[in-house]
C-alpha atoms as a PDB file:
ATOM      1  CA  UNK A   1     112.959 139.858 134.662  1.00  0.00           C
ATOM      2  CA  UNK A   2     110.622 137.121 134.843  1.00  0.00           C
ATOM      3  CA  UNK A   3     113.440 134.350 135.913  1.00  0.00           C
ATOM      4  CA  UNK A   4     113.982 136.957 138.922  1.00  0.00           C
ATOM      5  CA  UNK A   5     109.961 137.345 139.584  1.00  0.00           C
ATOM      6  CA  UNK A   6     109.681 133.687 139.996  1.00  0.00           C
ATOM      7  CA  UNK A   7     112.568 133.157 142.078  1.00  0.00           C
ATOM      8  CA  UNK A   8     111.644 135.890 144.367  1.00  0.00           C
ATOM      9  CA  UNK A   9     107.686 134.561 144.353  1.00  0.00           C
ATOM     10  CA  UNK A  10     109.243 130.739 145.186  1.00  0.00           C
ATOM     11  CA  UNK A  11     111.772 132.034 147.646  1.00  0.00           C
ATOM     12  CA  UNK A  12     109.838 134.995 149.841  1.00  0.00           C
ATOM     13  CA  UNK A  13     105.861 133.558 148.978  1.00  0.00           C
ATOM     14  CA  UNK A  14     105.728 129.787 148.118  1.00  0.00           C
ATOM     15  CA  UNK A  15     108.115 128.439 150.365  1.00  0.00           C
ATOM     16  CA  UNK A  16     107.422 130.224 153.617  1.00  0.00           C
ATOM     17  CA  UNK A  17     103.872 129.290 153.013  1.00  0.00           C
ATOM     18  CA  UNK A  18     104.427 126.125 152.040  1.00  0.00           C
ATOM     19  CA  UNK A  19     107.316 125.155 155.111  1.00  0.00           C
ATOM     20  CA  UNK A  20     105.340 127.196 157.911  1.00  0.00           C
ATOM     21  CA  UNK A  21     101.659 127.789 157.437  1.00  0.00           C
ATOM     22  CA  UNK A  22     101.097 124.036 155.806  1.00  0.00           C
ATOM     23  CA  UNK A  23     103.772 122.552 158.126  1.00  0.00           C
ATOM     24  CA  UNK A  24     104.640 120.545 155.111  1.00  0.00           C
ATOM     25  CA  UNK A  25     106.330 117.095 155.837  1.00  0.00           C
ATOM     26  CA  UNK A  26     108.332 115.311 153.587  1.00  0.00           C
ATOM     27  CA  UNK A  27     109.458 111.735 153.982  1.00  0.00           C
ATOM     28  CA  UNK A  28     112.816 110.275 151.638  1.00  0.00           C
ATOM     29  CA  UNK A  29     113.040 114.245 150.063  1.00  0.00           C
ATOM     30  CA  UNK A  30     117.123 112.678 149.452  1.00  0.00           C
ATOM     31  CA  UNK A  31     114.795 110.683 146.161  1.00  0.00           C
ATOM     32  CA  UNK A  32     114.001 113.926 144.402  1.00  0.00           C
ATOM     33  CA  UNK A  33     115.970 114.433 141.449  1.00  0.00           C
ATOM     34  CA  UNK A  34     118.413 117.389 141.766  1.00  0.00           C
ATOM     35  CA  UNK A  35     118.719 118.064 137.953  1.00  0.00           C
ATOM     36  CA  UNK A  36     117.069 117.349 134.447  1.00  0.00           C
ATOM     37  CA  UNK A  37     116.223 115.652 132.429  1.00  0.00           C
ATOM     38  CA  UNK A  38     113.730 114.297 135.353  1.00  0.00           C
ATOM     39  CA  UNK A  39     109.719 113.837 135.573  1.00  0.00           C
ATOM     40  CA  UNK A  40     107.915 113.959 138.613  1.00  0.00           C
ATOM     41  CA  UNK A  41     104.484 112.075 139.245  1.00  0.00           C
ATOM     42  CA  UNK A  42     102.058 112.625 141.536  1.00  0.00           C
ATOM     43  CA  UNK A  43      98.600 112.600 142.810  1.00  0.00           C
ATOM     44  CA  UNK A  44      96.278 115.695 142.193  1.00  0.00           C
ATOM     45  CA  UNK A  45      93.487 116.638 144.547  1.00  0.00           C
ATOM     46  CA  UNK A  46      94.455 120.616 145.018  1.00  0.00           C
ATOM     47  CA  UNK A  47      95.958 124.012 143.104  1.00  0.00           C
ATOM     48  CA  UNK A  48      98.455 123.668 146.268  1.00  0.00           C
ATOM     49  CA  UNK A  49      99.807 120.500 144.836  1.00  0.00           C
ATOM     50  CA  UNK A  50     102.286 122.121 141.844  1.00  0.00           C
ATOM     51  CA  UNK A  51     103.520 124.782 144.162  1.00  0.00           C
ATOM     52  CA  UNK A  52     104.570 122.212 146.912  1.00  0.00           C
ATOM     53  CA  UNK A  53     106.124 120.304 144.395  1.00  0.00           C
ATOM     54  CA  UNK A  54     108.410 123.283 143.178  1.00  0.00           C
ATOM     55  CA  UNK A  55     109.382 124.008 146.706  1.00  0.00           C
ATOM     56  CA  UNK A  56     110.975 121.037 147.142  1.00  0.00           C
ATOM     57  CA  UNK A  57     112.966 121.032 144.451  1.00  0.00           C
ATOM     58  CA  UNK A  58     116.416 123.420 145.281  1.00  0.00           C
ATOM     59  CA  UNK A  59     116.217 126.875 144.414  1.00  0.00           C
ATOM     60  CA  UNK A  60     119.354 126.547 142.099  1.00  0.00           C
ATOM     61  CA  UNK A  61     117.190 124.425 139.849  1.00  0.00           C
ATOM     62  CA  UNK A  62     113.675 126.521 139.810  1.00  0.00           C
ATOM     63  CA  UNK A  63     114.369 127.888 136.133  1.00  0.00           C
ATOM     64  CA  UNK A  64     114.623 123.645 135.281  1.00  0.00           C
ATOM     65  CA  UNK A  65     111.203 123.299 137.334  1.00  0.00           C
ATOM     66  CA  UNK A  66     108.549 122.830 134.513  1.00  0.00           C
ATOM     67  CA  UNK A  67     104.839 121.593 135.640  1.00  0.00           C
ATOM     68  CA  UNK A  68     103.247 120.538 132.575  1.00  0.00           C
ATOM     69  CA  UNK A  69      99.230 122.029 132.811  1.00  0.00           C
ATOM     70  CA  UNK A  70      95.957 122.586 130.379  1.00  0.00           C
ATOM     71  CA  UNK A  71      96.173 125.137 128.141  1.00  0.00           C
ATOM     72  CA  UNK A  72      92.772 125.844 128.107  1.00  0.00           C
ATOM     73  CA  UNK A  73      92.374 126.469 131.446  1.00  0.00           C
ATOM     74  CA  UNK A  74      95.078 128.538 132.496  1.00  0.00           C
ATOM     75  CA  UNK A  75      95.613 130.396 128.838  1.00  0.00           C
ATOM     76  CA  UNK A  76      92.257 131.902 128.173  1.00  0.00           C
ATOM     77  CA  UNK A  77      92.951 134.887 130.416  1.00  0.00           C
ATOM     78  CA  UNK A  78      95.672 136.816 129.829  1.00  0.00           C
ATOM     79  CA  UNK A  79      97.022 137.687 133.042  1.00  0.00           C
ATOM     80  CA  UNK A  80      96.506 133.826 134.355  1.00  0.00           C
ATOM     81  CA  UNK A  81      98.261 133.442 131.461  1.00  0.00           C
ATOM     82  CA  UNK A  82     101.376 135.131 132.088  1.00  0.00           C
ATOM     83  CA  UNK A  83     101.412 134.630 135.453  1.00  0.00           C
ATOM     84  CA  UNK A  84     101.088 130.588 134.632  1.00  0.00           C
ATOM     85  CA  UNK A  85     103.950 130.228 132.587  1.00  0.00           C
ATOM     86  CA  UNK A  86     106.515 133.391 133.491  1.00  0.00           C
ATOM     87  CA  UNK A  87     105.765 132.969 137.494  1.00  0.00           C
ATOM     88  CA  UNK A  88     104.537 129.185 137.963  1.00  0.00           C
ATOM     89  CA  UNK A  89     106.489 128.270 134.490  1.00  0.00           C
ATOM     90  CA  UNK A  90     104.188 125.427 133.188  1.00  0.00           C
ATOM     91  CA  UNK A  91     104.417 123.971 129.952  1.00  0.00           C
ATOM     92  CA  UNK A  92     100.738 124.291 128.179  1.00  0.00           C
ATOM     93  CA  UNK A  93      99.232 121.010 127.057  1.00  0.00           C
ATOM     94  CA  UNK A  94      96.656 121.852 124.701  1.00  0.00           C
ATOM     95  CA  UNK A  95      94.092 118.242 125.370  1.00  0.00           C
ATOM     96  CA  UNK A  96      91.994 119.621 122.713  1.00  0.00           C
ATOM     97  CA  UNK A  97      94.294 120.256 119.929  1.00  0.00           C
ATOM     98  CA  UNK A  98      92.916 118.634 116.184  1.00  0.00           C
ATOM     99  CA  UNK A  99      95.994 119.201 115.071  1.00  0.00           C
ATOM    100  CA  UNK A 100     100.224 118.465 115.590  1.00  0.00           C
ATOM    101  CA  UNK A 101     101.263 116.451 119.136  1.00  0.00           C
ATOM    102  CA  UNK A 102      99.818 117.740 122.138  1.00  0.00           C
ATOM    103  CA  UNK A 103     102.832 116.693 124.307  1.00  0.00           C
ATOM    104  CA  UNK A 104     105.617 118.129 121.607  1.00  0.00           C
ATOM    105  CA  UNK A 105     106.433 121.026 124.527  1.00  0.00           C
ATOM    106  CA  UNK A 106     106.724 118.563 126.992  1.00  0.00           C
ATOM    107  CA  UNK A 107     109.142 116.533 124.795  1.00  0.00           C
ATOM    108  CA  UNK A 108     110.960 119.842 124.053  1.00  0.00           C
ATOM    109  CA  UNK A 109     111.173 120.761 127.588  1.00  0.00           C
ATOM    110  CA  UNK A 110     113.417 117.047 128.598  1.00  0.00           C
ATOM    111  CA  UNK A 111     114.915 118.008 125.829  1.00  0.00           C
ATOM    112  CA  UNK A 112     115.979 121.032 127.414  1.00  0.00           C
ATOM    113  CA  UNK A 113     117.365 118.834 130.648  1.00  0.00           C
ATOM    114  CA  UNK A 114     113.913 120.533 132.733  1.00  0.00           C
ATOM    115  CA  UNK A 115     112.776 118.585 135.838  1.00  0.00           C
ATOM    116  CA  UNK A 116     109.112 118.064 134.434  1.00  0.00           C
ATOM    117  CA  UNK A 117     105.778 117.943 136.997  1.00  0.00           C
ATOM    118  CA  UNK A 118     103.195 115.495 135.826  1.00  0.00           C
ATOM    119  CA  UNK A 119      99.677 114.543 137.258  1.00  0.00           C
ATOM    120  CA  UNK A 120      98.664 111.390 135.509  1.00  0.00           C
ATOM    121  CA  UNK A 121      95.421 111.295 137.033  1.00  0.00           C
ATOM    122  CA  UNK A 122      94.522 114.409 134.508  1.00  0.00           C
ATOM    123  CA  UNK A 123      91.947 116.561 136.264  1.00  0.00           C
ATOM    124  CA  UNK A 124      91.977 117.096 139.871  1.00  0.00           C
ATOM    125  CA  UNK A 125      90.261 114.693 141.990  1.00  0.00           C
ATOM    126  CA  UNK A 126      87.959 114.243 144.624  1.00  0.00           C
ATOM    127  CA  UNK A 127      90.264 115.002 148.055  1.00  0.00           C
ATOM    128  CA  UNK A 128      92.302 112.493 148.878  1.00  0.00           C
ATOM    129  CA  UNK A 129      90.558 109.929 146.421  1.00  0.00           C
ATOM    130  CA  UNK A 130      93.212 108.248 144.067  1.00  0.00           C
ATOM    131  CA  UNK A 131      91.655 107.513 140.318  1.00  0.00           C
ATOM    132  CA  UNK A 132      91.302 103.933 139.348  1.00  0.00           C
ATOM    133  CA  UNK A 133      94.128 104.572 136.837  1.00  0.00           C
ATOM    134  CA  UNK A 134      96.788 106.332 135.093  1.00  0.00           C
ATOM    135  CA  UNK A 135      96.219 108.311 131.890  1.00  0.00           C
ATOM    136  CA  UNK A 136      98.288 106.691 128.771  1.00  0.00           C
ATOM    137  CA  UNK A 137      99.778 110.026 128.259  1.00  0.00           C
ATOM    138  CA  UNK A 138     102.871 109.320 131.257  1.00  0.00           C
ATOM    139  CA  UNK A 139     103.625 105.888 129.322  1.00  0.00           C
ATOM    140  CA  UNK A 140     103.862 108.205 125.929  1.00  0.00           C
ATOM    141  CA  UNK A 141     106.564 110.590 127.490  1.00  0.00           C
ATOM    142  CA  UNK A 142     108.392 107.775 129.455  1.00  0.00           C
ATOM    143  CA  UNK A 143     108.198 105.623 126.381  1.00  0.00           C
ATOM    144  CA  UNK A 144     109.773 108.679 124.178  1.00  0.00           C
ATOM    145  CA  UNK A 145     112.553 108.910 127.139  1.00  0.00           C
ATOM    146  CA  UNK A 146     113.043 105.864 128.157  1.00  0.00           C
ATOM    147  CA  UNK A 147     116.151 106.255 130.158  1.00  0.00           C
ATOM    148  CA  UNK A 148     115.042 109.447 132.303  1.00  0.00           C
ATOM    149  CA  UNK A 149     114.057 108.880 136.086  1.00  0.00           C
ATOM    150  CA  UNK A 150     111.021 109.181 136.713  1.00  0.00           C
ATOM    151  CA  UNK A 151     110.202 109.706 140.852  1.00  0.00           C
ATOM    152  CA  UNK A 152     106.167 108.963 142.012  1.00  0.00           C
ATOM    153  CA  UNK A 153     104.961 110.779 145.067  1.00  0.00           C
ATOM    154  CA  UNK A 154     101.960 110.498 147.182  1.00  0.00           C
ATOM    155  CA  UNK A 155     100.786 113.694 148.675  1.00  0.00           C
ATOM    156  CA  UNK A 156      98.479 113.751 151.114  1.00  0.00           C
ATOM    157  CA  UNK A 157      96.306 116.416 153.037  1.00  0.00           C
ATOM    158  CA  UNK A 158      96.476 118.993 150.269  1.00  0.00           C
ATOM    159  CA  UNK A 159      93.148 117.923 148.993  1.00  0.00           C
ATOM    160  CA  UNK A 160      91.788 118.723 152.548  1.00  0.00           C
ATOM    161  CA  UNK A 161      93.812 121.775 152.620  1.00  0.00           C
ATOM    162  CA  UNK A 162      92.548 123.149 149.465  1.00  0.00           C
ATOM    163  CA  UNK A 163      90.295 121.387 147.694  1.00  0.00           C
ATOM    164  CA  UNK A 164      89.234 121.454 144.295  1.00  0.00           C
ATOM    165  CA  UNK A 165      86.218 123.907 143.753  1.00  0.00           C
ATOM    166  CA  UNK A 166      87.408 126.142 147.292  1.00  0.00           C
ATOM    167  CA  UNK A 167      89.157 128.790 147.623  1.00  0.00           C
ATOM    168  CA  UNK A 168      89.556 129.453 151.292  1.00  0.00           C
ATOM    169  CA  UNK A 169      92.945 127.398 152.492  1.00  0.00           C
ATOM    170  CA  UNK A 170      92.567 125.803 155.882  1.00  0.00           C
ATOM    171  CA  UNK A 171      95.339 124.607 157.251  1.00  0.00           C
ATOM    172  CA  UNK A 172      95.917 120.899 157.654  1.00  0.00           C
ATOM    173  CA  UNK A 173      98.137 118.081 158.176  1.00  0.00           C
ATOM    174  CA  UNK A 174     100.350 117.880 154.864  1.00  0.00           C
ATOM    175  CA  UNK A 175     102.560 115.518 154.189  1.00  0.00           C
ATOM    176  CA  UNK A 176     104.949 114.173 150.582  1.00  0.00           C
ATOM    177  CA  UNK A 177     106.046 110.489 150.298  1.00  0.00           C
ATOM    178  CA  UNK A 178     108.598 110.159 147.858  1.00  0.00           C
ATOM    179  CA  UNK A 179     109.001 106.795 146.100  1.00  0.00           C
ATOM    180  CA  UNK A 180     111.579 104.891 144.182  1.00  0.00           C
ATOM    181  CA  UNK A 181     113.076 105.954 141.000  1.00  0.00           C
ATOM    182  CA  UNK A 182     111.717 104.491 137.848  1.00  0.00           C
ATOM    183  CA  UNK A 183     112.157 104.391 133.749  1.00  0.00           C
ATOM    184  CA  UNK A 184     110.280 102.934 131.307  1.00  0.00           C
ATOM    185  CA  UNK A 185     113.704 100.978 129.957  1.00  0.00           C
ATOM    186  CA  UNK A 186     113.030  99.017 132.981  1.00  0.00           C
ATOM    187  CA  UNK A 187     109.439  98.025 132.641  1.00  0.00           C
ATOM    188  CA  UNK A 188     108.556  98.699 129.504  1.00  0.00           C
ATOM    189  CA  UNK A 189     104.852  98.193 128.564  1.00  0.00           C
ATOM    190  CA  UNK A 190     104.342  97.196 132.110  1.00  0.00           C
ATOM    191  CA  UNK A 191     105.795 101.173 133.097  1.00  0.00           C
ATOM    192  CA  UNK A 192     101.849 102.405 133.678  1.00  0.00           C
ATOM    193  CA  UNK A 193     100.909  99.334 136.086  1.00  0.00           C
ATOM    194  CA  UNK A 194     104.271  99.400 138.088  1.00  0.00           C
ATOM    195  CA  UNK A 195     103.977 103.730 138.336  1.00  0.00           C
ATOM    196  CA  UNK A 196     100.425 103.385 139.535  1.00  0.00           C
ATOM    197  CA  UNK A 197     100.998 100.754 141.668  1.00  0.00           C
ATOM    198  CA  UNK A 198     103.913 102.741 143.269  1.00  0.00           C
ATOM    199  CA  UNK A 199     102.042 105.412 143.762  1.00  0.00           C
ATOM    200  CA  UNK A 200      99.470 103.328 145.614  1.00  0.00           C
ATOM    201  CA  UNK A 201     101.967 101.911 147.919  1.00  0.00           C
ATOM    202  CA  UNK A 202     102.901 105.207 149.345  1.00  0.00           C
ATOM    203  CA  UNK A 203      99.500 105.999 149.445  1.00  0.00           C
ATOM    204  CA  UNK A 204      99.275 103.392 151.875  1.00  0.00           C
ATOM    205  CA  UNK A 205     102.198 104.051 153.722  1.00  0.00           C
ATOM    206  CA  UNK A 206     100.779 107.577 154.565  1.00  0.00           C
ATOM    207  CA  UNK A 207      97.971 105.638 155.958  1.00  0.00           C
ATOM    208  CA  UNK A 208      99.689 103.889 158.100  1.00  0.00           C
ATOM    209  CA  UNK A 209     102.597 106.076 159.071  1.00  0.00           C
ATOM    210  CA  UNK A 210     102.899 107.288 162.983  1.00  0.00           C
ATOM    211  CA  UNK A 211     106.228 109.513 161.963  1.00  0.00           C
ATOM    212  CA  UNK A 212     104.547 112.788 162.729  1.00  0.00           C
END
């Protein structure tokens, strides 16, 4: 029943909403990955900024579409609770856990051949503001998997759209750069530096694009 509530809630919600009233924009969507194991990186300046992601992933593959969020934001209510993980299907980090691995359900889930949603920024961020730096927890999970692809994105205009703190939506310009496949076999301890700096240089193709 649940499989069925999200695919109906992605299919007749999230993606007319996402397609028509944001007027969403996507640049190289042929770089997404199609099927698992896969983790996607992005920016995070908005709540918007998972469900775009899932909508641009096929419907086929929605079960496989895993964000990976805070536990102890989204599990401390019961009903944000189920609808977090049967509807939006994220896989609870707990960032203040004292004991066992925080990221053992991530692991678990590329074990289980999910397409996996990552912010390494952590916490949203001020709109449209990129933090200095990555988190160490991406070079963890690509270090633990060194072989899966890993695609960065830039997204851009969802932190006007909806920022953090608001909850009135207004629409605005959004847009989703898709970058280059990576993998930590390639880089190795470098894999941090060269995502980030990825990420940075669609950031600054979206400033300078003139496609829309």
């Amino acid at each position: 029943m649940s499989r069925l509530l999200r695919f109906a809630f992605f299919a007749f919600v999230v993606r007319p909403f996402v397609f028509v009233f944001l007027g969403l924009n996507v640049r190289n969507w042929e770089r997404l990955p199609t099927r698992g194991p896969a983790i996607i990186v992005a920016n995070h300046n908005s709540h918007l900024d998972t469900l775009v992601l899932i909508s641009l992933l096929p419907l086929r593959q929605l079960h496989r579409a895993r964000p990976a969020a805070a536990s102890d934001y989204f599990l401390t209510n019961p009903l944000l609770g189920w609808f977090a993980t049967q509807i939006i299907g994220i896989v609870p980090v707990n960032r203040r856990s004292k004991g066992g691995n925080p990221l053992s359900g991530i692991f678990e889930s590329l074990r289980n051949n999910d397409i996996l949603i990552l912010f390494p920024e952590g916490s949203r961020g001020e709109p449209e503001k990129l933090q200095p730096e990555f988190k160490q927890g991406i070079r963890l999970i690509a270090k633990k998997f060194p072989n899966v692809p890993i695609c960065p994105l830039y997204l851009h205009g969802l932190g006007k759209a909806l920022p953090k703190g608001e909850g009135l939506i207004v629409p605005f310009f959004c847009d989703v750069f898709v970058g280059e496949t990576l993998s930590y076999a390639s880089y190795g301890d470098g894999f941090t530096e060269e995502l980030y700096r990825s990420v940075v240089s669609l950031r600054d193709d979206s400033h300078r694009s003139d496609w829309r």
